[in-house]
PDB file of N, CA and C in Angstrom:
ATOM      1  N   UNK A   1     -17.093  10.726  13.730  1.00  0.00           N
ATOM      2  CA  UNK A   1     -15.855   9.973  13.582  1.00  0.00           C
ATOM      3  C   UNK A   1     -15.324  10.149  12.161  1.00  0.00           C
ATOM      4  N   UNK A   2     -14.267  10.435  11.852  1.00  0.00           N
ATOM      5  CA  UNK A   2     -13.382  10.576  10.624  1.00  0.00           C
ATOM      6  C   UNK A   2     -13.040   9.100  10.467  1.00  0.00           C
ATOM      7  N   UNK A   3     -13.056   9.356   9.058  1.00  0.00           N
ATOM      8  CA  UNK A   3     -12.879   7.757   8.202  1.00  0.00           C
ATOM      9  C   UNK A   3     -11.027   7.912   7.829  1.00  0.00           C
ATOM     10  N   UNK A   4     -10.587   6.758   8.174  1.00  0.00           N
ATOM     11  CA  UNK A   4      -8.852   6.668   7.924  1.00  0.00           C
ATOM     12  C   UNK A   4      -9.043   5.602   6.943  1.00  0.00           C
ATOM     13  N   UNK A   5      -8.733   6.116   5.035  1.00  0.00           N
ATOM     14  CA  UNK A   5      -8.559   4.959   4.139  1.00  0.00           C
ATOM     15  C   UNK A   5      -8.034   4.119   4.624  1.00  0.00           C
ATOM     16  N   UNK A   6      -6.105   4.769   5.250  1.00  0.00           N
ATOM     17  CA  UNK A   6      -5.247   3.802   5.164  1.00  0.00           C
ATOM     18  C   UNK A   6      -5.341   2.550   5.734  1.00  0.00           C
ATOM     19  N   UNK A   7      -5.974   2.321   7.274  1.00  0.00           N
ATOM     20  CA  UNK A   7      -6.487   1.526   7.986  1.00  0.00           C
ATOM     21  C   UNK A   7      -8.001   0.871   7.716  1.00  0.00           C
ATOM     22  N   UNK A   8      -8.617   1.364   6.791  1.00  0.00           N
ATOM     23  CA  UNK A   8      -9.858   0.920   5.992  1.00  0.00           C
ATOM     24  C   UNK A   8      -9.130   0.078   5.385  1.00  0.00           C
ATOM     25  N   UNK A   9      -8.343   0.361   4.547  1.00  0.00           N
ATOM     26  CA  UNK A   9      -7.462  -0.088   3.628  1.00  0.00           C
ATOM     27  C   UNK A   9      -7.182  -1.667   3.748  1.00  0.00           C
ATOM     28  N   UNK A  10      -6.318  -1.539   5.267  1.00  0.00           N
ATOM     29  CA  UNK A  10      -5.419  -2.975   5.720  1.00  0.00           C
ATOM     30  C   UNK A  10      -6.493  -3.836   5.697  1.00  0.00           C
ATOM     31  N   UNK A  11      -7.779  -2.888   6.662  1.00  0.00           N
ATOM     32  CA  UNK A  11      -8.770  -4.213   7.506  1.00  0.00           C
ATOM     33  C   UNK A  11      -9.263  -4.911   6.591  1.00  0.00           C
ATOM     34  N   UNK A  12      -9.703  -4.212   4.899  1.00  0.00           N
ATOM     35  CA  UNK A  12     -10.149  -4.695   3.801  1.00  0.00           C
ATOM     36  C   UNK A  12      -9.352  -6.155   3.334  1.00  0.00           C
ATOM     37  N   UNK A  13      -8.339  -5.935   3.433  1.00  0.00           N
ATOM     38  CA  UNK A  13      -6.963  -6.659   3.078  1.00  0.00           C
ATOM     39  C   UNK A  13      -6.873  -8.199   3.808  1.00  0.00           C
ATOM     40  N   UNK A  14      -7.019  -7.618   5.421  1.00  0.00           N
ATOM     41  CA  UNK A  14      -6.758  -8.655   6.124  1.00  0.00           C
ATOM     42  C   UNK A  14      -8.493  -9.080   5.665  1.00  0.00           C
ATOM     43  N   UNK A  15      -9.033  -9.021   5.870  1.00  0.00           N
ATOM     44  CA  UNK A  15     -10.790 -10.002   5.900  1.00  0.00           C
ATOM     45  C   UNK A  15     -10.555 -10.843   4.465  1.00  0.00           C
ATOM     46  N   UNK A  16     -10.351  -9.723   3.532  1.00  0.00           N
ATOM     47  CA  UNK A  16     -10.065 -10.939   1.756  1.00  0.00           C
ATOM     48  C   UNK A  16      -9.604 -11.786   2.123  1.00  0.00           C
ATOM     49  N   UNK A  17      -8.098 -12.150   2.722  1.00  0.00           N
ATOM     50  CA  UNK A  17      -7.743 -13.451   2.896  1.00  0.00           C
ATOM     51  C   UNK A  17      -6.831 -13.981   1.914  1.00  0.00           C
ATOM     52  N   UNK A  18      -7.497 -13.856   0.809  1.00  0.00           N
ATOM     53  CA  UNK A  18      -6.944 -14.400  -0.825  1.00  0.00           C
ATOM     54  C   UNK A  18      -7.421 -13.318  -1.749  1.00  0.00           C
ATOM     55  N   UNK A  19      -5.674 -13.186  -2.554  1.00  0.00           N
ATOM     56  CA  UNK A  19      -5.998 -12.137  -3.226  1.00  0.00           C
ATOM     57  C   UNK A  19      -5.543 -13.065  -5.027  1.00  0.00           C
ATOM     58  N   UNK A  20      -6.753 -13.109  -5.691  1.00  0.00           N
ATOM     59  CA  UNK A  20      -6.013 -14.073  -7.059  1.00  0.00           C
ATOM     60  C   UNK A  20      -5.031 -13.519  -7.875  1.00  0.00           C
ATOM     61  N   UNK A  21      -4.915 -11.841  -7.859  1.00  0.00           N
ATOM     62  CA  UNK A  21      -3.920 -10.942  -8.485  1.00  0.00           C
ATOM     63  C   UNK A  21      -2.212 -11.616  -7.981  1.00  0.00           C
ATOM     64  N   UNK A  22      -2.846 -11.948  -6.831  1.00  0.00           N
ATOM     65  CA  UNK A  22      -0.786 -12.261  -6.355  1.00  0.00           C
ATOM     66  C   UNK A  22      -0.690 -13.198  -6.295  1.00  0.00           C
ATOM     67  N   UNK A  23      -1.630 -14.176  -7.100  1.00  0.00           N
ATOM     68  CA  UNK A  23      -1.092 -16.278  -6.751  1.00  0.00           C
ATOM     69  C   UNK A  23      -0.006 -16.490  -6.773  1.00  0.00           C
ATOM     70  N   UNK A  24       1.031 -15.813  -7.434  1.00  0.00           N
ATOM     71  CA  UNK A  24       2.649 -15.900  -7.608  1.00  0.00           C
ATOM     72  C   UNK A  24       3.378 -15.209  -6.930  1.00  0.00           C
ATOM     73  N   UNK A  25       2.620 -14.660  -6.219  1.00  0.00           N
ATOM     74  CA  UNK A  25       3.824 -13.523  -4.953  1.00  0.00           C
ATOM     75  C   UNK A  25       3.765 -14.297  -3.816  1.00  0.00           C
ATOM     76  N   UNK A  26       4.828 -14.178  -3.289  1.00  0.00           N
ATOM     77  CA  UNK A  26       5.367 -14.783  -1.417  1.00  0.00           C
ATOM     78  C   UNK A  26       6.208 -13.775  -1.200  1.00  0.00           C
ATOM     79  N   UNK A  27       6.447 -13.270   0.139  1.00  0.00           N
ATOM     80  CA  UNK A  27       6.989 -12.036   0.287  1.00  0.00           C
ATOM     81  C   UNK A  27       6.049 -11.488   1.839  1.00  0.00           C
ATOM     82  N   UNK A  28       7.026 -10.635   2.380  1.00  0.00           N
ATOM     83  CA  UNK A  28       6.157  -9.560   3.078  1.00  0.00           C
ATOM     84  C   UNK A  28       6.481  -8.026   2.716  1.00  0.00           C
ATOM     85  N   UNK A  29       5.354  -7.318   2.916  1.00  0.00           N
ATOM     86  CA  UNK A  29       6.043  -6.067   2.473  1.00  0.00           C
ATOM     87  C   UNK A  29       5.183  -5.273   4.227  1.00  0.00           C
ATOM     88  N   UNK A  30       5.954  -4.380   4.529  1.00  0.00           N
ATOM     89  CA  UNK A  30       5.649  -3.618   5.470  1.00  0.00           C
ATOM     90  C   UNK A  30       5.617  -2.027   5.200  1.00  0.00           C
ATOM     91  N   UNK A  31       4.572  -1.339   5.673  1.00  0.00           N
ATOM     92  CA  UNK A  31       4.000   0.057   4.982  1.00  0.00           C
ATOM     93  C   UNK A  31       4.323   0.905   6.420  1.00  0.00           C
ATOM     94  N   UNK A  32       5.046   1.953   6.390  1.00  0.00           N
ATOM     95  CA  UNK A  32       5.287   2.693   7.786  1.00  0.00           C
ATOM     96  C   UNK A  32       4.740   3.822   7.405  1.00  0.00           C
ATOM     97  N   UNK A  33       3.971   4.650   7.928  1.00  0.00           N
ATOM     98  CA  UNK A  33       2.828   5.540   7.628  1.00  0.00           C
ATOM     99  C   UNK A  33       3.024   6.441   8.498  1.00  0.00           C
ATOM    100  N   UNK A  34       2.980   7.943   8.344  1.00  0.00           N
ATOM    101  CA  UNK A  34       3.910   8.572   9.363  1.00  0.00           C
ATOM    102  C   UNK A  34       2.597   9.454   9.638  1.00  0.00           C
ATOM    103  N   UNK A  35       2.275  10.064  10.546  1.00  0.00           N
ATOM    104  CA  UNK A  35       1.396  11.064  10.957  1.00  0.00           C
ATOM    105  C   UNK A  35       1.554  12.311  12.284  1.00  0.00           C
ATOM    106  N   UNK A  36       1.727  13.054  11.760  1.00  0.00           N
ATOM    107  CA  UNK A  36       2.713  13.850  12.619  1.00  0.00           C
ATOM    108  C   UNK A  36       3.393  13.683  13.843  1.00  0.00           C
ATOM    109  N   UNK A  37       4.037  13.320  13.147  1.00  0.00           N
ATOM    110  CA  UNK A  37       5.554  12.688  13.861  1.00  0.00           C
ATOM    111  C   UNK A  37       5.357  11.061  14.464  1.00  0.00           C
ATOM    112  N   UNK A  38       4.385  10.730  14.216  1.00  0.00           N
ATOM    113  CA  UNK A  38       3.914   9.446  14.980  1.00  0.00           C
ATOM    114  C   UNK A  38       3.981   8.166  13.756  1.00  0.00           C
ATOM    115  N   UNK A  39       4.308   7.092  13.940  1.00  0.00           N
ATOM    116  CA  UNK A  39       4.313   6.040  12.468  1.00  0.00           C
ATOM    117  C   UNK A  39       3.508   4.529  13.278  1.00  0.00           C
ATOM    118  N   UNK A  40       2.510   4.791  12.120  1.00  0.00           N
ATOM    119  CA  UNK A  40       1.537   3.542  12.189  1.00  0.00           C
ATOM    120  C   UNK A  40       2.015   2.606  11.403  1.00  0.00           C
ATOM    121  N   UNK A  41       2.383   1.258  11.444  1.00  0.00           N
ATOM    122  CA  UNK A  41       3.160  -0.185  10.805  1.00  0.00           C
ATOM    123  C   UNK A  41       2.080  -0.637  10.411  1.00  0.00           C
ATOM    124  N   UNK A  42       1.974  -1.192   9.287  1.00  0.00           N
ATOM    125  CA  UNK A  42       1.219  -2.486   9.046  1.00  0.00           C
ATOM    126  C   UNK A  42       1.934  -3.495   7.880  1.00  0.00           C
ATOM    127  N   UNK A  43       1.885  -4.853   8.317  1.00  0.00           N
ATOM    128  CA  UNK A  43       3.000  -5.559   7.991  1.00  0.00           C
ATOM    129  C   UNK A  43       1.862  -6.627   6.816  1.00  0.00           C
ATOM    130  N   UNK A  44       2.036  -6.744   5.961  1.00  0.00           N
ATOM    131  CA  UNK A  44       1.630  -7.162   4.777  1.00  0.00           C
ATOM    132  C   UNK A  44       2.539  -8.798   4.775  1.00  0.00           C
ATOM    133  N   UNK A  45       2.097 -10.314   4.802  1.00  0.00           N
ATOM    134  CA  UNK A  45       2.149 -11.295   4.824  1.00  0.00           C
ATOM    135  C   UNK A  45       1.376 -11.689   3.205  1.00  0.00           C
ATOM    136  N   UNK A  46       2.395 -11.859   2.301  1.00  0.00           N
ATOM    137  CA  UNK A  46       1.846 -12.519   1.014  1.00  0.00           C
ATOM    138  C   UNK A  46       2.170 -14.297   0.845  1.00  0.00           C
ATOM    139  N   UNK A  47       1.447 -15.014   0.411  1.00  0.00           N
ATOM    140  CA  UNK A  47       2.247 -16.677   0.485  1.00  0.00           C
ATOM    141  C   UNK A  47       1.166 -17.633  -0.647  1.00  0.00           C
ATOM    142  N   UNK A  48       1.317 -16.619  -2.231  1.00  0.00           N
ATOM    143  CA  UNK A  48       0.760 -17.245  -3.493  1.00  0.00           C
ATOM    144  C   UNK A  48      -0.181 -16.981  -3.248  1.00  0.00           C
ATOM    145  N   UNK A  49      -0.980 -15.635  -3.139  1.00  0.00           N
ATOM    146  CA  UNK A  49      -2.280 -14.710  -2.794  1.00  0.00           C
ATOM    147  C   UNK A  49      -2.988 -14.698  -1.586  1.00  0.00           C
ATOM    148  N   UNK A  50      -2.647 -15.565  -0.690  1.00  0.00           N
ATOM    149  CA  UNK A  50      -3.033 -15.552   0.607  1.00  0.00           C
ATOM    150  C   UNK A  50      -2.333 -14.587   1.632  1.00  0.00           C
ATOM    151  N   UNK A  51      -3.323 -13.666   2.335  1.00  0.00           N
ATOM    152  CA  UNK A  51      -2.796 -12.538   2.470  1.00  0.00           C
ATOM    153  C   UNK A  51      -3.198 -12.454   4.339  1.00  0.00           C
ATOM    154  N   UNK A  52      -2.286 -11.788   4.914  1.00  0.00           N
ATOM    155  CA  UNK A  52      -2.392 -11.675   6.018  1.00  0.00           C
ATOM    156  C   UNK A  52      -1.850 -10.475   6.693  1.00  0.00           C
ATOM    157  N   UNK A  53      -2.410  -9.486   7.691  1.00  0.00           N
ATOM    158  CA  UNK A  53      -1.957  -8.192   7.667  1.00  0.00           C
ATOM    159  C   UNK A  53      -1.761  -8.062   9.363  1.00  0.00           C
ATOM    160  N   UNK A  54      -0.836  -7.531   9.653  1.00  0.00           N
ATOM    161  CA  UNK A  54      -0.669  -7.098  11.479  1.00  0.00           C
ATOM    162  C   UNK A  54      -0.288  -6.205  11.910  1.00  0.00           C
ATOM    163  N   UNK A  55      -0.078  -5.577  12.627  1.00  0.00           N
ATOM    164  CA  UNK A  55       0.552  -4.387  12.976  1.00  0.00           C
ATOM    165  C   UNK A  55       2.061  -4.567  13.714  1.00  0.00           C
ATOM    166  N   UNK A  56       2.377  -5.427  13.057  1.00  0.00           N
ATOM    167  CA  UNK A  56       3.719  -5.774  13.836  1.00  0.00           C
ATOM    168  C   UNK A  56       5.328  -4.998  13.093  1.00  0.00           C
ATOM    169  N   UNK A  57       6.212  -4.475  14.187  1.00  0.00           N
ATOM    170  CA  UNK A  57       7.462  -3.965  13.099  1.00  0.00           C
ATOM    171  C   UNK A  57       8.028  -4.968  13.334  1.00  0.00           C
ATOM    172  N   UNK A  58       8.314  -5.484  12.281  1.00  0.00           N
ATOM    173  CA  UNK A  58       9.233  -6.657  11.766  1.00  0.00           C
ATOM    174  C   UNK A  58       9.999  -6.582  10.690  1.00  0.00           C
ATOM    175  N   UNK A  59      10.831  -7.066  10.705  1.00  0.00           N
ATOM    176  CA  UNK A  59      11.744  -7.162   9.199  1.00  0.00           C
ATOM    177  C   UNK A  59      10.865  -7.435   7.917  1.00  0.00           C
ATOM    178  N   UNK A  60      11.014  -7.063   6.685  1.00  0.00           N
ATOM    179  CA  UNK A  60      10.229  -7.111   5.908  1.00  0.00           C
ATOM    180  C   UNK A  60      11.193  -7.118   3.924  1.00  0.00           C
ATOM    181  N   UNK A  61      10.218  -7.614   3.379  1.00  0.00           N
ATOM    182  CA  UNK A  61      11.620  -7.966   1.899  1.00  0.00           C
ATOM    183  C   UNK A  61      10.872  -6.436   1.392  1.00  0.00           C
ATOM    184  N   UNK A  62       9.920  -5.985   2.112  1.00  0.00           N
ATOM    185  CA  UNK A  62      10.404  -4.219   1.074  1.00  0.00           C
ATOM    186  C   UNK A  62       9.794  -3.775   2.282  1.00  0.00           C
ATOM    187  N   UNK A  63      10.192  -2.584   2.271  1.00  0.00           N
ATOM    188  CA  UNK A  63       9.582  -1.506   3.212  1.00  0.00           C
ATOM    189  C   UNK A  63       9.435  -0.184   2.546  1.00  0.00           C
ATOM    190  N   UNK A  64       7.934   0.064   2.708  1.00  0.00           N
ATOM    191  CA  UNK A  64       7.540   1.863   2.491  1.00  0.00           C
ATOM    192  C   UNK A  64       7.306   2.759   3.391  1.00  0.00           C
ATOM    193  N   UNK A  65       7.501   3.888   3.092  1.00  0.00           N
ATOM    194  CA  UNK A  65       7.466   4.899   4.436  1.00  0.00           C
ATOM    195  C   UNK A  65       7.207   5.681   3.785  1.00  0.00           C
ATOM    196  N   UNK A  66       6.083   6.499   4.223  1.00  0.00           N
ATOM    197  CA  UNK A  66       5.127   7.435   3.467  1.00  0.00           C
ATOM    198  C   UNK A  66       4.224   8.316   4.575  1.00  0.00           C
ATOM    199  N   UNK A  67       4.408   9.296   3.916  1.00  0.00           N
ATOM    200  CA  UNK A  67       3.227  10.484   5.191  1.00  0.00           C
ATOM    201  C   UNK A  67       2.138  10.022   4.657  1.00  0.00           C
ATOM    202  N   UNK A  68       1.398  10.070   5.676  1.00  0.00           N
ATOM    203  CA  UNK A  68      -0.226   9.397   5.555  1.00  0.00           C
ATOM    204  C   UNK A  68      -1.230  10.524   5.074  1.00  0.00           C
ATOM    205  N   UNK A  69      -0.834  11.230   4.625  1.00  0.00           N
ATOM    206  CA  UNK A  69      -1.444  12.386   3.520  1.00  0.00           C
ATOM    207  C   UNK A  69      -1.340  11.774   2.323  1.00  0.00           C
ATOM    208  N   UNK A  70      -0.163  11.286   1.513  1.00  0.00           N
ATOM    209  CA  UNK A  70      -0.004  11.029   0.591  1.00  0.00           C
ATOM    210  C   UNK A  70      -0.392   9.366   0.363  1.00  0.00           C
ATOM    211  N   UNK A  71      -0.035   8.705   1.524  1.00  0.00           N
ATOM    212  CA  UNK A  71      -0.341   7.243   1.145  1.00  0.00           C
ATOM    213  C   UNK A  71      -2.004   7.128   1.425  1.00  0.00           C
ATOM    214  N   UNK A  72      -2.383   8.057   2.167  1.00  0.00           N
ATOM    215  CA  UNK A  72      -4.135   7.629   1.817  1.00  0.00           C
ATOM    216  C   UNK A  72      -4.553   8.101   0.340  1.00  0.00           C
ATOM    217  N   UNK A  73      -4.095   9.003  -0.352  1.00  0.00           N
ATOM    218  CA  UNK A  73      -4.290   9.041  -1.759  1.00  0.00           C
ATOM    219  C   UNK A  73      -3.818   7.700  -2.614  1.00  0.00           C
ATOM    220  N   UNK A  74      -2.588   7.663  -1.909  1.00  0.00           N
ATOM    221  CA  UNK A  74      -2.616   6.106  -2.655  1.00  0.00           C
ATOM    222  C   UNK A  74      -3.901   5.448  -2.468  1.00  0.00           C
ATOM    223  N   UNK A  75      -3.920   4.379  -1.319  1.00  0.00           N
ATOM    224  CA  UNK A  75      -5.189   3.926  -1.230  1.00  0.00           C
ATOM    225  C   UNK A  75      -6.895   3.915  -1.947  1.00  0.00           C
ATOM    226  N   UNK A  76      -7.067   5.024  -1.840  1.00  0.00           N
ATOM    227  CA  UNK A  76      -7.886   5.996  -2.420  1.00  0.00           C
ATOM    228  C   UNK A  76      -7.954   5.638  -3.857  1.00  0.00           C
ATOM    229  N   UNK A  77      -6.443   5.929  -4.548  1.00  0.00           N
ATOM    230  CA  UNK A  77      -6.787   6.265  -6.258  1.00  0.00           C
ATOM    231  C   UNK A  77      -6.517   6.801  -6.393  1.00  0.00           C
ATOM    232  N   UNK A  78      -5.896   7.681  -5.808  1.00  0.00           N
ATOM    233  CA  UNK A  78      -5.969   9.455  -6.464  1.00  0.00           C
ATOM    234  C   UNK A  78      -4.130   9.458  -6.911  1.00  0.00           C
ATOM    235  N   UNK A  79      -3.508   8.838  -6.398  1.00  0.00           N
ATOM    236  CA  UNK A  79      -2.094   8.383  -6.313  1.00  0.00           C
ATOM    237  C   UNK A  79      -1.121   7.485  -6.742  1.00  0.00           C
ATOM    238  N   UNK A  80      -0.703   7.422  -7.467  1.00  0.00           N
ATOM    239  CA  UNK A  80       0.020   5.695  -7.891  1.00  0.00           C
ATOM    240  C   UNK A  80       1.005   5.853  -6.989  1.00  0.00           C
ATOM    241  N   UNK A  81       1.192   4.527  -6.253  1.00  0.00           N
ATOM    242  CA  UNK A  81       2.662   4.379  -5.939  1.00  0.00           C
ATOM    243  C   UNK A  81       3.970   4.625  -6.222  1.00  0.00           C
ATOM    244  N   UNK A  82       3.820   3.766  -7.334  1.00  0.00           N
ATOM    245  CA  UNK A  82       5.089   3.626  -8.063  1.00  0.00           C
ATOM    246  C   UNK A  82       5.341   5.167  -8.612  1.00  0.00           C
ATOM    247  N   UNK A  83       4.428   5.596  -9.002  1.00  0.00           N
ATOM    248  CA  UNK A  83       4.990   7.022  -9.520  1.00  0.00           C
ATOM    249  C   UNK A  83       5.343   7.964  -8.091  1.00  0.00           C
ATOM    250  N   UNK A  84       5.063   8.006  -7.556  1.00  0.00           N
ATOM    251  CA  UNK A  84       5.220   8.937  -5.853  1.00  0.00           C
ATOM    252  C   UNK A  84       6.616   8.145  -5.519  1.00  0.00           C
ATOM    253  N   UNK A  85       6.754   7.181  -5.749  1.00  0.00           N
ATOM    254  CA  UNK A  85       8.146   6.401  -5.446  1.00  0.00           C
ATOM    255  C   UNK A  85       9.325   6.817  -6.090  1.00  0.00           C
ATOM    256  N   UNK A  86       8.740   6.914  -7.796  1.00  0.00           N
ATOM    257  CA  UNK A  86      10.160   7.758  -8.509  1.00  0.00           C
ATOM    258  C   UNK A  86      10.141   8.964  -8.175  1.00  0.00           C
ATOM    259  N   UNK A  87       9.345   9.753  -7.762  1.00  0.00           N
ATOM    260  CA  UNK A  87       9.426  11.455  -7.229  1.00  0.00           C
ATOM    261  C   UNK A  87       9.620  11.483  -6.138  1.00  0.00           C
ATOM    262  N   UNK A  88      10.207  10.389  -5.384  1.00  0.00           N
ATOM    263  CA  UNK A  88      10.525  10.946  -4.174  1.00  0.00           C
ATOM    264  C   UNK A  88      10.108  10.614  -3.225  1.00  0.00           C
ATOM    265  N   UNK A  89       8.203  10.966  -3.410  1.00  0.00           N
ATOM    266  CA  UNK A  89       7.547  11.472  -2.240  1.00  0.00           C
ATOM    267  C   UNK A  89       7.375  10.115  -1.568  1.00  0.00           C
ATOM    268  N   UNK A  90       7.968   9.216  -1.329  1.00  0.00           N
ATOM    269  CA  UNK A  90       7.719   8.180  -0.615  1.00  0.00           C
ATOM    270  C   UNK A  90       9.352   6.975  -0.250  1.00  0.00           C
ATOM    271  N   UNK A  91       9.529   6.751   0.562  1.00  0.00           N
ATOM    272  CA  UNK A  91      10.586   5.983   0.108  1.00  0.00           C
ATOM    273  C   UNK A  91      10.570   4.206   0.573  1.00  0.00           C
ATOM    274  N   UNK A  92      11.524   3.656  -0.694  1.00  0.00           N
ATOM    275  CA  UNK A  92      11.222   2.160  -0.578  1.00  0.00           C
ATOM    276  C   UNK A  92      12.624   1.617  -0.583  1.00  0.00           C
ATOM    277  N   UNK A  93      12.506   0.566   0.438  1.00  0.00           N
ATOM    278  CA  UNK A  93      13.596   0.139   1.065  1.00  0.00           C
ATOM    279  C   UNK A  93      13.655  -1.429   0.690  1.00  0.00           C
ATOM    280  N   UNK A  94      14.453  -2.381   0.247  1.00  0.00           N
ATOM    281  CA  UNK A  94      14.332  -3.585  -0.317  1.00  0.00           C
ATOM    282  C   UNK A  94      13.765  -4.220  -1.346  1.00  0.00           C
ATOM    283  N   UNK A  95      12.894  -5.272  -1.784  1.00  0.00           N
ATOM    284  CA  UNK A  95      12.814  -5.473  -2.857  1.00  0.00           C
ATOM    285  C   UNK A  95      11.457  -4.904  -3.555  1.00  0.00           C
ATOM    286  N   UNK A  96      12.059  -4.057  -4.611  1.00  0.00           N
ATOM    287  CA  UNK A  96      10.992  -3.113  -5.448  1.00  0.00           C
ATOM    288  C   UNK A  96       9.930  -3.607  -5.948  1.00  0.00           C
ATOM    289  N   UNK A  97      10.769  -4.949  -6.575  1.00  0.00           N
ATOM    290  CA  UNK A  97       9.842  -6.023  -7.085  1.00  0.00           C
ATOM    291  C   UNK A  97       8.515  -6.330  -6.480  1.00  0.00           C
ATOM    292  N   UNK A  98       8.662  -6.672  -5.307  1.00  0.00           N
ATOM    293  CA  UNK A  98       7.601  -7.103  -4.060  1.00  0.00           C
ATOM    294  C   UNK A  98       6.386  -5.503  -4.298  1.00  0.00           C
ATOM    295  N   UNK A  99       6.739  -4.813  -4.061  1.00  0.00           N
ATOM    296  CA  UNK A  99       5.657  -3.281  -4.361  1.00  0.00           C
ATOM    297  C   UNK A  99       5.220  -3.562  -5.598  1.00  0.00           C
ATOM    298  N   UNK A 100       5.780  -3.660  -6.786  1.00  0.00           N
ATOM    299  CA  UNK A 100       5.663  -3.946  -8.062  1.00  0.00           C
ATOM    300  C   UNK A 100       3.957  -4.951  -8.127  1.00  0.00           C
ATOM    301  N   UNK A 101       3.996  -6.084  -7.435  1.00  0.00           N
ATOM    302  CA  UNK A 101       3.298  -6.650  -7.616  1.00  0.00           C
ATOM    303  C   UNK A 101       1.982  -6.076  -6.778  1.00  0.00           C
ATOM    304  N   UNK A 102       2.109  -5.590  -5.450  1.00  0.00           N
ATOM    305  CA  UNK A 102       1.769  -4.988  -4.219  1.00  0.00           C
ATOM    306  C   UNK A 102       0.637  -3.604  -4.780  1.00  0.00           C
ATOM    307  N   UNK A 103       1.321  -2.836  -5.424  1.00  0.00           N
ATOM    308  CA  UNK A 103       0.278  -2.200  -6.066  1.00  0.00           C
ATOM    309  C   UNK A 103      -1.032  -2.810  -6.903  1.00  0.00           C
ATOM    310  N   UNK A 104      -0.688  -3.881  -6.858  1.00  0.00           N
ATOM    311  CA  UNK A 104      -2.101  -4.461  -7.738  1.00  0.00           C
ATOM    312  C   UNK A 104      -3.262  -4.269  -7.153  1.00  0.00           C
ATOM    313  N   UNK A 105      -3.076  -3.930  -5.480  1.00  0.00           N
ATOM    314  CA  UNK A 105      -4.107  -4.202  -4.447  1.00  0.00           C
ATOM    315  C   UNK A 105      -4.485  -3.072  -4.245  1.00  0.00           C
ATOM    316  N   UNK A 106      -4.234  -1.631  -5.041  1.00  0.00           N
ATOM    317  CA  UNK A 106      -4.321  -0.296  -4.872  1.00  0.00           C
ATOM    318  C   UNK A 106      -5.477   0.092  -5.627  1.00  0.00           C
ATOM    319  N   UNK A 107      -6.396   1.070  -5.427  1.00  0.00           N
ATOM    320  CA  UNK A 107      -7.093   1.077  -6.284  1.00  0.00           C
ATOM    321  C   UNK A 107      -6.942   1.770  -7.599  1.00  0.00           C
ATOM    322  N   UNK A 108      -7.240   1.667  -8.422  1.00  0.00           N
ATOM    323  CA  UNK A 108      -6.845   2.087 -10.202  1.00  0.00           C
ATOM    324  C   UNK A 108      -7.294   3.572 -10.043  1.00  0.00           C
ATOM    325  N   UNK A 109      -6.366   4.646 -10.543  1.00  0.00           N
ATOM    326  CA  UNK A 109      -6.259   5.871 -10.539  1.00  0.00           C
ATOM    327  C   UNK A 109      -7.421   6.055 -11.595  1.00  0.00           C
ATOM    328  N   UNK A 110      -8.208   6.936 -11.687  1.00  0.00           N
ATOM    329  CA  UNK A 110      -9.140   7.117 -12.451  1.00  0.00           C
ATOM    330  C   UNK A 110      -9.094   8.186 -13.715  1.00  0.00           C
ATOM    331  N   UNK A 111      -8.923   8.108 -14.639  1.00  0.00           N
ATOM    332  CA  UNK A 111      -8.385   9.469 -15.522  1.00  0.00           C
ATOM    333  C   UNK A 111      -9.650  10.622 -15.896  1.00  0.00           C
ATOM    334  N   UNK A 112      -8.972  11.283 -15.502  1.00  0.00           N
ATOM    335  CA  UNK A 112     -10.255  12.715 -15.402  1.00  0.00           C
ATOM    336  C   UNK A 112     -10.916  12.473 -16.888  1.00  0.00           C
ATOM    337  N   UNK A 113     -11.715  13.125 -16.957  1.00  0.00           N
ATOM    338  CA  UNK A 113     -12.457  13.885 -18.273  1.00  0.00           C
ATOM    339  C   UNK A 113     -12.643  15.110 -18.363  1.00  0.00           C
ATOM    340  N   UNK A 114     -12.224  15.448 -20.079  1.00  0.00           N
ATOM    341  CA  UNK A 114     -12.297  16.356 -19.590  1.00  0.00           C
ATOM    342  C   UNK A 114     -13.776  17.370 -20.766  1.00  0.00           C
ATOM    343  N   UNK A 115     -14.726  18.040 -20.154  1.00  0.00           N
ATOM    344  CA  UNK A 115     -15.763  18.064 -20.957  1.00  0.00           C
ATOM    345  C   UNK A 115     -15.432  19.171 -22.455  1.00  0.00           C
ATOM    346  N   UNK A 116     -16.029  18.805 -23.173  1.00  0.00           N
ATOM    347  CA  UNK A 116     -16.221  19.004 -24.325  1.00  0.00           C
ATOM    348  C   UNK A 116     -16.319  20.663 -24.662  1.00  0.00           C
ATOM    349  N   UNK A 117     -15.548  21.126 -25.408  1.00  0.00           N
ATOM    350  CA  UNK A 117     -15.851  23.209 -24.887  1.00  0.00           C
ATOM    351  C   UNK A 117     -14.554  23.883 -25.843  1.00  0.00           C
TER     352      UNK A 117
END
């Protein structure tokens, strides 16, 4: 069986429950994840770090849409959002702000080393 971050990702998300990084965020943000040609939803419920995740398409105060090549690097680390967001490779629909905070829940990109030579 192949491991899917992105959906590793949510289930991680939904079990936390409470996240203390977003005590000040309320908001939903919804992530549309595209996989050849097919788009997996998962709808992100924030309400002052209490966090709740579904697979529902619903209206949402930001929306991302991202090929699931690139947003499992997000996930991952290997990717910042916000930077894949100003290049393009992803697009965000409503309030930026809401991602802004939303990335907190991403994991921290790791900066290479580089050895000594």
């Amino acid at each position: 069986m192949t491991s899917d971050p992105t959906a590793e990702f949510f289930a991680e998300l939904d079990a936390r429950g409470h996240e203390p990084l977003l005590r000040k965020a309320t908001g939903t943000a919804r992530f549309d994840v595209v996989d050849d040609g097919r788009t997996a939803r998962w709808l992100l419920t924030i309400d002052q770090g209490d966090i709740r995740v579904s697979r529902k398409n619903a209206a949402a105060d930001c929306v991302v849409r991202a090929d699931k090549t690139l947003f499992d690097r997000v996930v991952i680390g290997e990717q910042n959002v916000m930077a894949a967001a100003m290049r393009g490779e992803l697009e965000v629909r409503g309030d930026p702000k809401l991602l802004v905070l939303v990335q907190r829940l991403f994991r921290r990109q790791v900066p290479s080393v580089r050895a000594p030579g």
